[in-house]
C-alpha atoms as a PDB file:
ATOM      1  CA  UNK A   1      54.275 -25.164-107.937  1.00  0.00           C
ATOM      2  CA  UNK A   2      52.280 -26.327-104.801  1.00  0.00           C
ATOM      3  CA  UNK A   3      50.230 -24.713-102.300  1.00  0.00           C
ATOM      4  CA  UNK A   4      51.700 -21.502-101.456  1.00  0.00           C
ATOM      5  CA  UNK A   5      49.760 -19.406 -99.040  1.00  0.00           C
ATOM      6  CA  UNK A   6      50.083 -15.359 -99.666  1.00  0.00           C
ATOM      7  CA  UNK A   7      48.590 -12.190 -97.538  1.00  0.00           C
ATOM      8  CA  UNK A   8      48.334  -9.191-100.598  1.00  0.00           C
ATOM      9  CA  UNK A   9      48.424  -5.467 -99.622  1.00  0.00           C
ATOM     10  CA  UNK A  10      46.280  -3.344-101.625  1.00  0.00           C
ATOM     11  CA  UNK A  11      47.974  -0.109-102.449  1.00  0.00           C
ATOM     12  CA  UNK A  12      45.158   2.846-102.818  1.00  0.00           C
ATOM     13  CA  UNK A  13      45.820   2.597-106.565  1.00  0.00           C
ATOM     14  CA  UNK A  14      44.268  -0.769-106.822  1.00  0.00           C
ATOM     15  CA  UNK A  15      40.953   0.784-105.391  1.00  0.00           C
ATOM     16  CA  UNK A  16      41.097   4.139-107.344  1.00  0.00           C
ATOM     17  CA  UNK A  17      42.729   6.010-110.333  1.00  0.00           C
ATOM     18  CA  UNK A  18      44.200   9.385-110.561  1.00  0.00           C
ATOM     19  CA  UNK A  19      42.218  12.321-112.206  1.00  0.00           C
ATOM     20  CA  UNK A  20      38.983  10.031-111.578  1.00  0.00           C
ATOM     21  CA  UNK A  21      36.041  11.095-109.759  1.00  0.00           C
ATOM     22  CA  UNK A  22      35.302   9.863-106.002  1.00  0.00           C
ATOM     23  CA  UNK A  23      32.893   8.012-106.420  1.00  0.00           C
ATOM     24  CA  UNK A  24      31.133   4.525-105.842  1.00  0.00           C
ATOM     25  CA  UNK A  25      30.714   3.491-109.040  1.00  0.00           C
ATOM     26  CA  UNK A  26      34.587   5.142-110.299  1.00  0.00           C
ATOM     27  CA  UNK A  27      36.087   3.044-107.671  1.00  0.00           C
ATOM     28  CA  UNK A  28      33.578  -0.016-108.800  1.00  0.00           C
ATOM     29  CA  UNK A  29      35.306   0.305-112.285  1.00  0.00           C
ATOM     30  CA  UNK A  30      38.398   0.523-110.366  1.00  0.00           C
ATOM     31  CA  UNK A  31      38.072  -2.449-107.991  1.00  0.00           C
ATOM     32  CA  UNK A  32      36.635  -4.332-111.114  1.00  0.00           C
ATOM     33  CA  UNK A  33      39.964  -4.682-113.001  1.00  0.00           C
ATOM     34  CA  UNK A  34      41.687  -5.160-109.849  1.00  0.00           C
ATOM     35  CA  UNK A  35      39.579  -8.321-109.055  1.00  0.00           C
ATOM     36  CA  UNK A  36      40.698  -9.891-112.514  1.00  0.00           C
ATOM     37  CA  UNK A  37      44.502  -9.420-111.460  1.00  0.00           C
ATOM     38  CA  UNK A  38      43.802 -11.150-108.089  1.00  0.00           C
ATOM     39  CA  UNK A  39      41.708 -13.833-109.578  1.00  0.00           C
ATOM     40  CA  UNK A  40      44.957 -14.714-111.817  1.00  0.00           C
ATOM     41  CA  UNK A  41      46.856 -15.367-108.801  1.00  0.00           C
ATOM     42  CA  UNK A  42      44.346 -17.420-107.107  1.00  0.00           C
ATOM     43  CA  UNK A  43      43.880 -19.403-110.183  1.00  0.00           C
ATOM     44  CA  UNK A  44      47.702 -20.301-110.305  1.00  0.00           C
ATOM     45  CA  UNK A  45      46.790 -22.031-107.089  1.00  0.00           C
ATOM     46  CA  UNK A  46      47.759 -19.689-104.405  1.00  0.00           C
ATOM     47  CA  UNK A  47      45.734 -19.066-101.104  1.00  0.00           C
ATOM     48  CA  UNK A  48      45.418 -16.062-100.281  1.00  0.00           C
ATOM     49  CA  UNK A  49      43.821 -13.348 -97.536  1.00  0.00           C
ATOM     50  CA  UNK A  50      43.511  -9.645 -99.097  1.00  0.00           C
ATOM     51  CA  UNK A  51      44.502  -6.321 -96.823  1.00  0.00           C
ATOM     52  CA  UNK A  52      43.215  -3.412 -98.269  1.00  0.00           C
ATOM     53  CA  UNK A  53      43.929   0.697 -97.646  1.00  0.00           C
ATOM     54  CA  UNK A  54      41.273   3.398 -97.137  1.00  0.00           C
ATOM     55  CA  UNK A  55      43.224   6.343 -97.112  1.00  0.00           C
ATOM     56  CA  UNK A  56      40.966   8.815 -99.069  1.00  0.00           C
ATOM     57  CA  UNK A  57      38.165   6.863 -98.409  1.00  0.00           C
ATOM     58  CA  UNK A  58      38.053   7.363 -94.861  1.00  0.00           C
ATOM     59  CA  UNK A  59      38.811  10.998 -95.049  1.00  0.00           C
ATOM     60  CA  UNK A  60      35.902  11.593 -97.627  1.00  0.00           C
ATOM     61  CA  UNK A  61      33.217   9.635 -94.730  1.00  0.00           C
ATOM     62  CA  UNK A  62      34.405  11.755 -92.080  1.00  0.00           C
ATOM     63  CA  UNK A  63      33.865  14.899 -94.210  1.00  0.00           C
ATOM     64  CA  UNK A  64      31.270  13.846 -95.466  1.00  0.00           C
ATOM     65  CA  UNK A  65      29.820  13.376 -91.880  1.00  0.00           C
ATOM     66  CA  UNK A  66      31.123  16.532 -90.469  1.00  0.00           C
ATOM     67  CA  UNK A  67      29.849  18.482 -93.302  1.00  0.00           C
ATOM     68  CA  UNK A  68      26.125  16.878 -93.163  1.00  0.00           C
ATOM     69  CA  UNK A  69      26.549  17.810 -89.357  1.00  0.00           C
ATOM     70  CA  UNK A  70      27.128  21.488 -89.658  1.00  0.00           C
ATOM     71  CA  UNK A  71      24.153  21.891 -92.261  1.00  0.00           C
ATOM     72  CA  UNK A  72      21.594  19.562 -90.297  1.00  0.00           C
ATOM     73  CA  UNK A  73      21.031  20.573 -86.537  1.00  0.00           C
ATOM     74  CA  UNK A  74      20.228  17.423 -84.579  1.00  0.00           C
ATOM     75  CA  UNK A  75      22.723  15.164 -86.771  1.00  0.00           C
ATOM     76  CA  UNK A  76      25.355  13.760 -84.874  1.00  0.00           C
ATOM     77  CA  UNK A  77      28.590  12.876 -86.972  1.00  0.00           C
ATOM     78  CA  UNK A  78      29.649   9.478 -86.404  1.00  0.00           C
ATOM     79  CA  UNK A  79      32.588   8.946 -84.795  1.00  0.00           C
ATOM     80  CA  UNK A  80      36.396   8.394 -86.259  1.00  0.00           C
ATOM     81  CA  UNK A  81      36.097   4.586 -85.872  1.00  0.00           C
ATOM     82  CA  UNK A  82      32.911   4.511 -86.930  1.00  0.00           C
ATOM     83  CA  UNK A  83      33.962   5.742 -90.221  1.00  0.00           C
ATOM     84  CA  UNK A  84      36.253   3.056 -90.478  1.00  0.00           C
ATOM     85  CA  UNK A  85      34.122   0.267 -89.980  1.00  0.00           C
ATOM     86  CA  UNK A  86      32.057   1.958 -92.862  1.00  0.00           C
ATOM     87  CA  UNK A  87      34.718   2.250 -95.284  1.00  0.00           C
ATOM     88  CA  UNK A  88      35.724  -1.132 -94.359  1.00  0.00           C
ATOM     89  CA  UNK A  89      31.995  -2.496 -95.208  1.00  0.00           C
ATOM     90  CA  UNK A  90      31.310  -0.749 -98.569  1.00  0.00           C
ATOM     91  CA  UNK A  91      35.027  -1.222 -99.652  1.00  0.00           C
ATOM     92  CA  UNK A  92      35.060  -5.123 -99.053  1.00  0.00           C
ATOM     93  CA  UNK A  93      32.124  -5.153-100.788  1.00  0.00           C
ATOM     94  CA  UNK A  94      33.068  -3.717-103.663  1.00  0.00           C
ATOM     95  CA  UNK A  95      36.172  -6.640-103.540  1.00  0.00           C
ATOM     96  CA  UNK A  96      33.644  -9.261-102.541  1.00  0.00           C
ATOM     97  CA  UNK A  97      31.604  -8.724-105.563  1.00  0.00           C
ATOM     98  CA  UNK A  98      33.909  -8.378-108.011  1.00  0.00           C
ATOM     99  CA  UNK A  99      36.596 -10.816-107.005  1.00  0.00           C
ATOM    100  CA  UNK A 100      33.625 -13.576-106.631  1.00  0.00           C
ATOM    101  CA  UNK A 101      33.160 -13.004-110.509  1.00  0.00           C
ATOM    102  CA  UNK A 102      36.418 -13.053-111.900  1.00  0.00           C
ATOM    103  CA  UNK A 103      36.789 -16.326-110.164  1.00  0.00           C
ATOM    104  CA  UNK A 104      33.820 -17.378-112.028  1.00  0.00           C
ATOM    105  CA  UNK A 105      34.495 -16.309-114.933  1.00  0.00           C
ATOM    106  CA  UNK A 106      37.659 -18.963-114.559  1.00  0.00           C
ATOM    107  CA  UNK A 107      34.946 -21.808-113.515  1.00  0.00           C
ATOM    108  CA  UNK A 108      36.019 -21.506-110.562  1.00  0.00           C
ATOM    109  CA  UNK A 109      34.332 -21.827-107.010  1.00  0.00           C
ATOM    110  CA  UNK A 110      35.632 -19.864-104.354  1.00  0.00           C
ATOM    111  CA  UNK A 111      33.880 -18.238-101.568  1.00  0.00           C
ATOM    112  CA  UNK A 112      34.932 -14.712-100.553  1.00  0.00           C
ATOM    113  CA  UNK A 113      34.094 -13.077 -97.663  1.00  0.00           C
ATOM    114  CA  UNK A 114      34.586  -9.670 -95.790  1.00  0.00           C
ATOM    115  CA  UNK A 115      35.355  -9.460 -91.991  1.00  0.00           C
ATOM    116  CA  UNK A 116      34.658  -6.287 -90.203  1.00  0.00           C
ATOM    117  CA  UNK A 117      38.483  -6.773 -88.319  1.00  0.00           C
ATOM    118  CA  UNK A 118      39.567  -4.869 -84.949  1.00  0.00           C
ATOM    119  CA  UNK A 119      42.940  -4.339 -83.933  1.00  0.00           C
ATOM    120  CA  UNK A 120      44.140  -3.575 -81.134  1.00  0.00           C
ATOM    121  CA  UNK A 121      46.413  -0.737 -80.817  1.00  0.00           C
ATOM    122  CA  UNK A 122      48.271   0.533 -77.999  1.00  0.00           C
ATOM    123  CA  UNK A 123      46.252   3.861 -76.014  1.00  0.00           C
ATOM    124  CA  UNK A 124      49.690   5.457 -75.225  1.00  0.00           C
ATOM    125  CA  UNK A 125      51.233   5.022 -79.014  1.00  0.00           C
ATOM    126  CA  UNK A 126      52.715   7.823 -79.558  1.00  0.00           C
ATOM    127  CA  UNK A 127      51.286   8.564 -82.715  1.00  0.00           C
ATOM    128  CA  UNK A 128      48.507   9.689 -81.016  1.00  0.00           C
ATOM    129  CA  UNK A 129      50.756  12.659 -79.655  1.00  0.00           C
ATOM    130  CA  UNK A 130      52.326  12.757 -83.483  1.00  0.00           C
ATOM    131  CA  UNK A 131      50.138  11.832 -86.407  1.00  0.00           C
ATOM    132  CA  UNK A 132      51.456  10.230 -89.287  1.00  0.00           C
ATOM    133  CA  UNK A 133      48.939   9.077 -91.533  1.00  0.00           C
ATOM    134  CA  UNK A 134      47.489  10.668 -94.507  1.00  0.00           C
ATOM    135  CA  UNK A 135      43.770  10.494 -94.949  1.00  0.00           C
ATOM    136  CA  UNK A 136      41.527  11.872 -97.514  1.00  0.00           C
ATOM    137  CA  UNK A 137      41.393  14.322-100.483  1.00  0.00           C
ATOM    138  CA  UNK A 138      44.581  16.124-101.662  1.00  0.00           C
ATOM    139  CA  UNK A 139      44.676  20.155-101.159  1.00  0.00           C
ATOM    140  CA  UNK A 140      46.485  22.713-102.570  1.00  0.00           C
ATOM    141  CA  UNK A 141      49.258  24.437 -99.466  1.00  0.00           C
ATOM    142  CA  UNK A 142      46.193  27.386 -99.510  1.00  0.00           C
ATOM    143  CA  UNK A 143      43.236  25.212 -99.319  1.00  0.00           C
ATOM    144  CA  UNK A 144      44.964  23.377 -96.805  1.00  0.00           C
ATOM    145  CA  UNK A 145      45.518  26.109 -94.272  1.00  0.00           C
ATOM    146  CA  UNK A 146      42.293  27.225 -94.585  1.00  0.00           C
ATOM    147  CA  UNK A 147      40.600  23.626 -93.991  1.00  0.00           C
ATOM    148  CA  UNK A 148      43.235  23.098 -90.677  1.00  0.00           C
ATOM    149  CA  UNK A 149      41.883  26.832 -89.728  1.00  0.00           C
ATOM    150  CA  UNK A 150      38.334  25.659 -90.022  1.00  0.00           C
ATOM    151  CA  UNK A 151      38.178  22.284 -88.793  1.00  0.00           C
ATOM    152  CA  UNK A 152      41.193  21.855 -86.695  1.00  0.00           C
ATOM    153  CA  UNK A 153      42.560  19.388 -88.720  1.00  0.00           C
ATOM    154  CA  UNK A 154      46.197  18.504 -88.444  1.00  0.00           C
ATOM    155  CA  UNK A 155      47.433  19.479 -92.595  1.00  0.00           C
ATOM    156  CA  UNK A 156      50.820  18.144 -93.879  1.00  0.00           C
ATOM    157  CA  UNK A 157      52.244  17.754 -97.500  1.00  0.00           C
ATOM    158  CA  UNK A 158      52.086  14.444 -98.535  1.00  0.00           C
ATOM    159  CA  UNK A 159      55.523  12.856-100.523  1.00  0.00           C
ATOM    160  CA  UNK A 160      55.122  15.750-102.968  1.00  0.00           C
ATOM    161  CA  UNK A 161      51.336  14.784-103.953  1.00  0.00           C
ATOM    162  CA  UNK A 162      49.623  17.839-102.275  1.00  0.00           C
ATOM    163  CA  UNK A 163      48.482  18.211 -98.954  1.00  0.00           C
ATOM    164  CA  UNK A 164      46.079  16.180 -96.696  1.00  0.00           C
ATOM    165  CA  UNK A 165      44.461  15.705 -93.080  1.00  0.00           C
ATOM    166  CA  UNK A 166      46.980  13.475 -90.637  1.00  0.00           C
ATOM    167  CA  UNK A 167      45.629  11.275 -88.399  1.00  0.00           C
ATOM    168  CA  UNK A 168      47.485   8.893 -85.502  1.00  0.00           C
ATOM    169  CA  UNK A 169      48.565   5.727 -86.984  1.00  0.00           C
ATOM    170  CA  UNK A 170      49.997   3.353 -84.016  1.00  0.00           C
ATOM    171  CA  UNK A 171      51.594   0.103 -84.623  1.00  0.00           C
ATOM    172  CA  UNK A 172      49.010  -2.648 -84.716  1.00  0.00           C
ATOM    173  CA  UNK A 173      49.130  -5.283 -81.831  1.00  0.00           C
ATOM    174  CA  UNK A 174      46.813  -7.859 -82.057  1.00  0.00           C
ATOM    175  CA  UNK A 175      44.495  -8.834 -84.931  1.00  0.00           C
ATOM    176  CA  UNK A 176      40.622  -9.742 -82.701  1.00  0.00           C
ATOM    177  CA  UNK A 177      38.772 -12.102 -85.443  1.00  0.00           C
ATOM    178  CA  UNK A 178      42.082 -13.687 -86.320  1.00  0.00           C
ATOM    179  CA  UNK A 179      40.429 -16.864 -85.019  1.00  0.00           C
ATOM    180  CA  UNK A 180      37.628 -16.720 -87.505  1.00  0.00           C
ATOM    181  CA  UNK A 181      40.397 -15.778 -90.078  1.00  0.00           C
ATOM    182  CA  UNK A 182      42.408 -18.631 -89.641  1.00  0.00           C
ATOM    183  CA  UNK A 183      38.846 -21.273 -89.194  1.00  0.00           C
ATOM    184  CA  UNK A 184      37.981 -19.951 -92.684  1.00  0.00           C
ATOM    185  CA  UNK A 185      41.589 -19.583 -94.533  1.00  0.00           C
ATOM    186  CA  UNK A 186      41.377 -23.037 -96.051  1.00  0.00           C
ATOM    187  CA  UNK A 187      38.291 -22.615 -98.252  1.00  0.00           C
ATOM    188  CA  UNK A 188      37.876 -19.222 -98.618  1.00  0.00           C
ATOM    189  CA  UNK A 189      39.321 -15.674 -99.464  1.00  0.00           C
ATOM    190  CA  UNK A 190      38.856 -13.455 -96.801  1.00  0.00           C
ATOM    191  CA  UNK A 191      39.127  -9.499 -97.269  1.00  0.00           C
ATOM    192  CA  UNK A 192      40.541  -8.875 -93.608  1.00  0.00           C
ATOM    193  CA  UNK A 193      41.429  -5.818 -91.866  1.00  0.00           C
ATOM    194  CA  UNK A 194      40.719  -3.319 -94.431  1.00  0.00           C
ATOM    195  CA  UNK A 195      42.309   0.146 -94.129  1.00  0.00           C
ATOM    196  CA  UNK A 196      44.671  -1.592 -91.471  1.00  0.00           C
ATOM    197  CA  UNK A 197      41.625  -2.669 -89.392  1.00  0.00           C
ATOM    198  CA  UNK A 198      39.696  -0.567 -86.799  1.00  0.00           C
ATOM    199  CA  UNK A 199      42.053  -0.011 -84.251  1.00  0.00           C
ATOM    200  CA  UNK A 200      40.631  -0.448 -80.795  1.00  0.00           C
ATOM    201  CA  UNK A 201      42.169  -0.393 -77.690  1.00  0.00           C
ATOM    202  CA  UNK A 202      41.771  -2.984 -74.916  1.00  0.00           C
ATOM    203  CA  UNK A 203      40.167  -2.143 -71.244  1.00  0.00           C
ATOM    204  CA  UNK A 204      41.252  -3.615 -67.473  1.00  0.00           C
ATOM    205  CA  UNK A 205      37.549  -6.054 -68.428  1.00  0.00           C
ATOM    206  CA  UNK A 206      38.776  -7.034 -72.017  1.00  0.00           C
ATOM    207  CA  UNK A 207      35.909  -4.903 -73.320  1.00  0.00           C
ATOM    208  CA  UNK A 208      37.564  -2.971 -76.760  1.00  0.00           C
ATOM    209  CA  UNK A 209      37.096   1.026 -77.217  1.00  0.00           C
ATOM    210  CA  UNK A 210      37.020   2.040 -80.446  1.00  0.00           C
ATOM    211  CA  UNK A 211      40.126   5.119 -81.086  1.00  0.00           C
ATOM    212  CA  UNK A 212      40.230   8.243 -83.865  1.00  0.00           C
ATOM    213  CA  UNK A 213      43.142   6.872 -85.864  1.00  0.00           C
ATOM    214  CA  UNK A 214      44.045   5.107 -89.467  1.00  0.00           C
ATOM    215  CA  UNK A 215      46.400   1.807 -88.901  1.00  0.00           C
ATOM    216  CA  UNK A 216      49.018   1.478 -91.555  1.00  0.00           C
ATOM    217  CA  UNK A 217      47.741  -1.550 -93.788  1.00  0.00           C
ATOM    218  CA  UNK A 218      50.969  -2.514 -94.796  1.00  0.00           C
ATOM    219  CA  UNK A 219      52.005  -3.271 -91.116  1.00  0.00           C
ATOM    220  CA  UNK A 220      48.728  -5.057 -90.498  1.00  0.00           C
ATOM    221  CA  UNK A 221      49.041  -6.747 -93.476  1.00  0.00           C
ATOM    222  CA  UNK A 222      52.749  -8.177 -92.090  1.00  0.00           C
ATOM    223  CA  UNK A 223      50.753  -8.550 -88.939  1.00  0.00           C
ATOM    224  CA  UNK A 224      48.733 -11.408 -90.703  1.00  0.00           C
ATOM    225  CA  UNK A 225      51.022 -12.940 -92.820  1.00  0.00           C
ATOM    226  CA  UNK A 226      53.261 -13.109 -89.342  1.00  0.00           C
ATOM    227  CA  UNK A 227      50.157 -15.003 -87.802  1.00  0.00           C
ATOM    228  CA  UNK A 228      49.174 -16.858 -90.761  1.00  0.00           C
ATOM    229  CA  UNK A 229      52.585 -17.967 -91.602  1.00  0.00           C
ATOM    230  CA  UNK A 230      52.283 -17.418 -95.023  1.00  0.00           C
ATOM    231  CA  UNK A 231      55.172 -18.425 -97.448  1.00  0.00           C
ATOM    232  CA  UNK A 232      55.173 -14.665 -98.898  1.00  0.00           C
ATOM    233  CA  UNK A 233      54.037 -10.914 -98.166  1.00  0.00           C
ATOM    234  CA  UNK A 234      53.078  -9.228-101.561  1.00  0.00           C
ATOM    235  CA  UNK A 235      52.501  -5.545-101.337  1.00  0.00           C
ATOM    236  CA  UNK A 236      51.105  -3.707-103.890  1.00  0.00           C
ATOM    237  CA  UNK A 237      51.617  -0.439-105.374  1.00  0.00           C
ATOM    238  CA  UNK A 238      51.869   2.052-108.148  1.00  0.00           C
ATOM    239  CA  UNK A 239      55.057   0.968-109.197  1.00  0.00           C
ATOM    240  CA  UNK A 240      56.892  -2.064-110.411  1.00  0.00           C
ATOM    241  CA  UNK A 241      59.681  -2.183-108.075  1.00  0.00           C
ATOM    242  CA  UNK A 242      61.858  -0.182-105.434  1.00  0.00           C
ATOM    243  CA  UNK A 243      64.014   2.550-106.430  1.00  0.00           C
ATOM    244  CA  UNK A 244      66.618   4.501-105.333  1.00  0.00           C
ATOM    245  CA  UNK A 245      66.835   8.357-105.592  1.00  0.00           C
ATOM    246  CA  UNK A 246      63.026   7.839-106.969  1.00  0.00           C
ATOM    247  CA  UNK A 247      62.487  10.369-109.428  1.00  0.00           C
ATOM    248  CA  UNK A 248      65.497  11.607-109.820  1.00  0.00           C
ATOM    249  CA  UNK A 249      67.730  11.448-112.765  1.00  0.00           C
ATOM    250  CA  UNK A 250      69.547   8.855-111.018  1.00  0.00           C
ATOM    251  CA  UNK A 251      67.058   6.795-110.170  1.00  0.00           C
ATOM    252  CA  UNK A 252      67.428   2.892-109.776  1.00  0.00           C
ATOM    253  CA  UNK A 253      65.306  -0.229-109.737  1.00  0.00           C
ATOM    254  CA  UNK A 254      65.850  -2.588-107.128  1.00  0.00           C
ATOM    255  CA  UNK A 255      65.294  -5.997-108.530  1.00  0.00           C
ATOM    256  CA  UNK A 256      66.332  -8.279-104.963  1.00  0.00           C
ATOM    257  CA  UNK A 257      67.159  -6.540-101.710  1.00  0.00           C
ATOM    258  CA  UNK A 258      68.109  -8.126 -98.284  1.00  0.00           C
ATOM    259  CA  UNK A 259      67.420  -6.828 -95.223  1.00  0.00           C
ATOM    260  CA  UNK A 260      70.468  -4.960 -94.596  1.00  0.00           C
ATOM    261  CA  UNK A 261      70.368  -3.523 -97.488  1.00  0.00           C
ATOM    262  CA  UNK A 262      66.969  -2.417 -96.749  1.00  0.00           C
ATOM    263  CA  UNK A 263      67.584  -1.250 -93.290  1.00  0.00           C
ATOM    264  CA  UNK A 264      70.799   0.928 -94.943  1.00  0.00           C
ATOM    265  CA  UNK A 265      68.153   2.778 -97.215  1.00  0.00           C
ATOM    266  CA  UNK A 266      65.816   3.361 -94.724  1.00  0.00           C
ATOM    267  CA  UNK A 267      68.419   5.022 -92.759  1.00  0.00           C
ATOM    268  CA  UNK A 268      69.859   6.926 -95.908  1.00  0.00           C
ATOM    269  CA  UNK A 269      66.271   8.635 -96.553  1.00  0.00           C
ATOM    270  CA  UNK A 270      65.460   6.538 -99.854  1.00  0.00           C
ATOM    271  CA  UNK A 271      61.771   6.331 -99.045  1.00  0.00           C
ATOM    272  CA  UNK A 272      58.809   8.299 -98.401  1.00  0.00           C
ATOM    273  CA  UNK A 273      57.502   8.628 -94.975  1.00  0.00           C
ATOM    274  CA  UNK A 274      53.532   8.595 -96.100  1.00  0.00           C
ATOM    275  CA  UNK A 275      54.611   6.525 -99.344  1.00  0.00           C
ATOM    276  CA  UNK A 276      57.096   3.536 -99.639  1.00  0.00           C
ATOM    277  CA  UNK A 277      58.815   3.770 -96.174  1.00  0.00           C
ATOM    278  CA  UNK A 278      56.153   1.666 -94.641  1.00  0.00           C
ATOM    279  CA  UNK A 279      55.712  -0.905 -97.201  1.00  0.00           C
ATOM    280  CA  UNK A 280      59.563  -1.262 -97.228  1.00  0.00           C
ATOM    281  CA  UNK A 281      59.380  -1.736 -93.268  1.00  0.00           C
ATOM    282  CA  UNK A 282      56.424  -4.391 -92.994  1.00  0.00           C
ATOM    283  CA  UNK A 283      58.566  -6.309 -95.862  1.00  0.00           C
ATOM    284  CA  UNK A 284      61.865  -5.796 -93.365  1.00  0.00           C
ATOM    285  CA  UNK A 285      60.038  -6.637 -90.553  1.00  0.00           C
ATOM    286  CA  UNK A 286      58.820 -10.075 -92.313  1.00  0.00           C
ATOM    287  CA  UNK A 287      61.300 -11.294 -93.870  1.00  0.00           C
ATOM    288  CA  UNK A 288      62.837 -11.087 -90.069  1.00  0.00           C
ATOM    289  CA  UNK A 289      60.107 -13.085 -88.167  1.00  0.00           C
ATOM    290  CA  UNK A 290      60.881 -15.969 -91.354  1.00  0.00           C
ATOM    291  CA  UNK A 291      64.231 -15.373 -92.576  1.00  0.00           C
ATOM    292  CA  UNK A 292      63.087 -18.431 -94.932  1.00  0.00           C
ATOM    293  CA  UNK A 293      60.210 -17.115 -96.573  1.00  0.00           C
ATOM    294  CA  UNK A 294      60.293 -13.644 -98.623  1.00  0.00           C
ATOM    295  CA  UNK A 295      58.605 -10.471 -99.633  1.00  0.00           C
ATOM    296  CA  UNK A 296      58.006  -8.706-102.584  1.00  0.00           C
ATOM    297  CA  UNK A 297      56.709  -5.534-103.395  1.00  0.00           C
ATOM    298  CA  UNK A 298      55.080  -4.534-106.921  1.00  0.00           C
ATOM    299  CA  UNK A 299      52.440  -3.401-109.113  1.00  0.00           C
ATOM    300  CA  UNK A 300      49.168  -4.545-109.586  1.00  0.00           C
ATOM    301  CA  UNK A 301      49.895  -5.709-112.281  1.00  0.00           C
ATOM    302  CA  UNK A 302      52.782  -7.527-112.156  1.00  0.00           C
ATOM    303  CA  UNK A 303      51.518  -9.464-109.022  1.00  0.00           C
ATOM    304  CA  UNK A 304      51.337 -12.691-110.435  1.00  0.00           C
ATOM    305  CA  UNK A 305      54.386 -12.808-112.039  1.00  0.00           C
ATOM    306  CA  UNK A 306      56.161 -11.172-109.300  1.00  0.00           C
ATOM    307  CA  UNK A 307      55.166 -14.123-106.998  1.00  0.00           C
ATOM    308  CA  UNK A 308      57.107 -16.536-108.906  1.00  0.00           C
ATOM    309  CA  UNK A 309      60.058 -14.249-109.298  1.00  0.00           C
ATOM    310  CA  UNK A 310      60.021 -12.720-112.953  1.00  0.00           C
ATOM    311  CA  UNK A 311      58.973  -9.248-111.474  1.00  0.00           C
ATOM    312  CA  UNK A 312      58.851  -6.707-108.273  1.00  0.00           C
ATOM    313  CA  UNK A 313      61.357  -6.288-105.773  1.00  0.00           C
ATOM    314  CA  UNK A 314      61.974  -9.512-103.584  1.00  0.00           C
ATOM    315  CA  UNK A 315      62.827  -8.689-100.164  1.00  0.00           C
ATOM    316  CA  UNK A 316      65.336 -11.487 -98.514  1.00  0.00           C
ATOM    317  CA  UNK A 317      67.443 -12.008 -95.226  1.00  0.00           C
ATOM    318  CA  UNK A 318      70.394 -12.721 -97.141  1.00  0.00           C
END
């Protein structure tokens, strides 16, 4: 196999386990095994970029910043984008660190950087008027009520999982440090627009504004590999492939889909709004822009095998 150039979409399950506590060092652990799955793929000769998700992450800084707040008169909570550039820093980190030494560990040299990535949303999305995206710790239907009572938080149940803080999550537009992305893509593995990027918006001037929402890193993951060209998309998740009827009795493993057949599931209600229905669109909307190239959609770990077909979904136009 030559060169093959891949953007990989961390599902929240490659940065922390079930029943595990929420913290730094847990998701260290965590980030730690995923690191040795990533540095298999780059040792099989593969450039790549990495798009991670902060989900809970997120939501624990804001609470965490709302709650220190509230107990400390004088301390200002930072602000919802803020709070993203943080998770963004400490996360990539974590990545940085321990992707750098599985690589090693292979006597290999590879640098491996984190950039703090903007994206620019649209100010009149309208998921601003309709939040979508799931955030932080899971409640029980009581707790929840009594957090969206307290705070003001909009509280929805989340693909049967529990129930958790929604935030806007509007399309990404326009990826700012793609230049610096693409000036370091042929030495380097960058960790780019982590939890979807901070979305900002753009001004009259060109100046950005920073806005309280949580882009879908699936979609700005497709957002890179559309700008990067890359040969593949590989999104990553808790499960080995796509099913049908998920579980259900029924259920069925996809093992190749094209895009009509994907676009026919969508429409049938096969996939979870806050779950798989946006890692099946970024792979639909793809596989679109390069009818050529492909997209595939799998576990951790089965990445690496699922790149050169003997695992995953693969996502085709025909």
């Amino acid at each position: 196999m030559g060169f093959s150039k891949v953007v990989i979409a961390l599902g929240g399950n490659a940065l922390q386990e079930a029943n595990t506590p929420p913290t730094a060092e847990a998701q260290l652990g965590v980030v730690r095994r995923t690191c040795e799955r990533l540095a298999d793929i780059n040792f099989k000769g593969y450039e790549m970029a990495i798009v991670h998700g902060n989900g809970p992450q997120i939501g624990r800084i804001v609470l965490s910043q709302e709650t220190a707040a509230q107990i400390e008169e004088g301390l200002p909570a930072m602000p919802f984008d803020v709070c993203g550039s943080m998770s963004q820093g400490y996360i990539g980190y974590q990545i940085q660190q321990c992707l750098r030494d599985a690589i090693r560990n292979r006597n290999r040299n590879v640098p491996v950087v984190t950039i703090l990535t903007q994206v620019v949303v649209d100010k009149n999305d309208e998921s601003f008027r309709e939040p979508t995206k799931p955030i932080g710790p899971f409640f029980t239907e009581k707790e929840a009520k009594r957090v969206a009572r307290e705070r003001g938080y909009v509280m929805k149940e989340d693909a049967g999982r529990g129930w958790r803080r929604y935030v806007a999550s509007p399309t990404p537009l326009r990826i700012v440090e793609l230049d610096s992305i693409k000036r370091l893509w042929d030495s380097t593995i960058v960790i780019t627009a982590g939890g979807g990027g901070i979305p900002v918006t753009e001004n009259m001037d060109g100046s950005l504004t920073g806005a309280a929402a949580v882009i879908d890193k699936d979609l700005a993951a497709e957002l890179l590999a559309e700008e990067m060209e890359t040969d593949c998309l590989l999104i990553l998740t808790g499960v080995d492939r796509i099913f049908l009827n998920y579980g259900k009795p029924d259920q069925k493993s996809l093992e190749r889909v094209t895009v009509a057949e994907a676009i026919e599931y969508v429409s049938e209600g096969h996939f979870a709004p806050g779950s798989m229905l946006p890692k099946v669109m970024a792979a639909i909307k793809f596989v679109r822009r390069f009818p050529g190239k492909k997209a595939v959609i799998t576990s951790l770990d089965k990445a690496a095998d699922a790149l050169e077909g003997h695992a995953g979904t693969v996502m085709t136009m025909a």
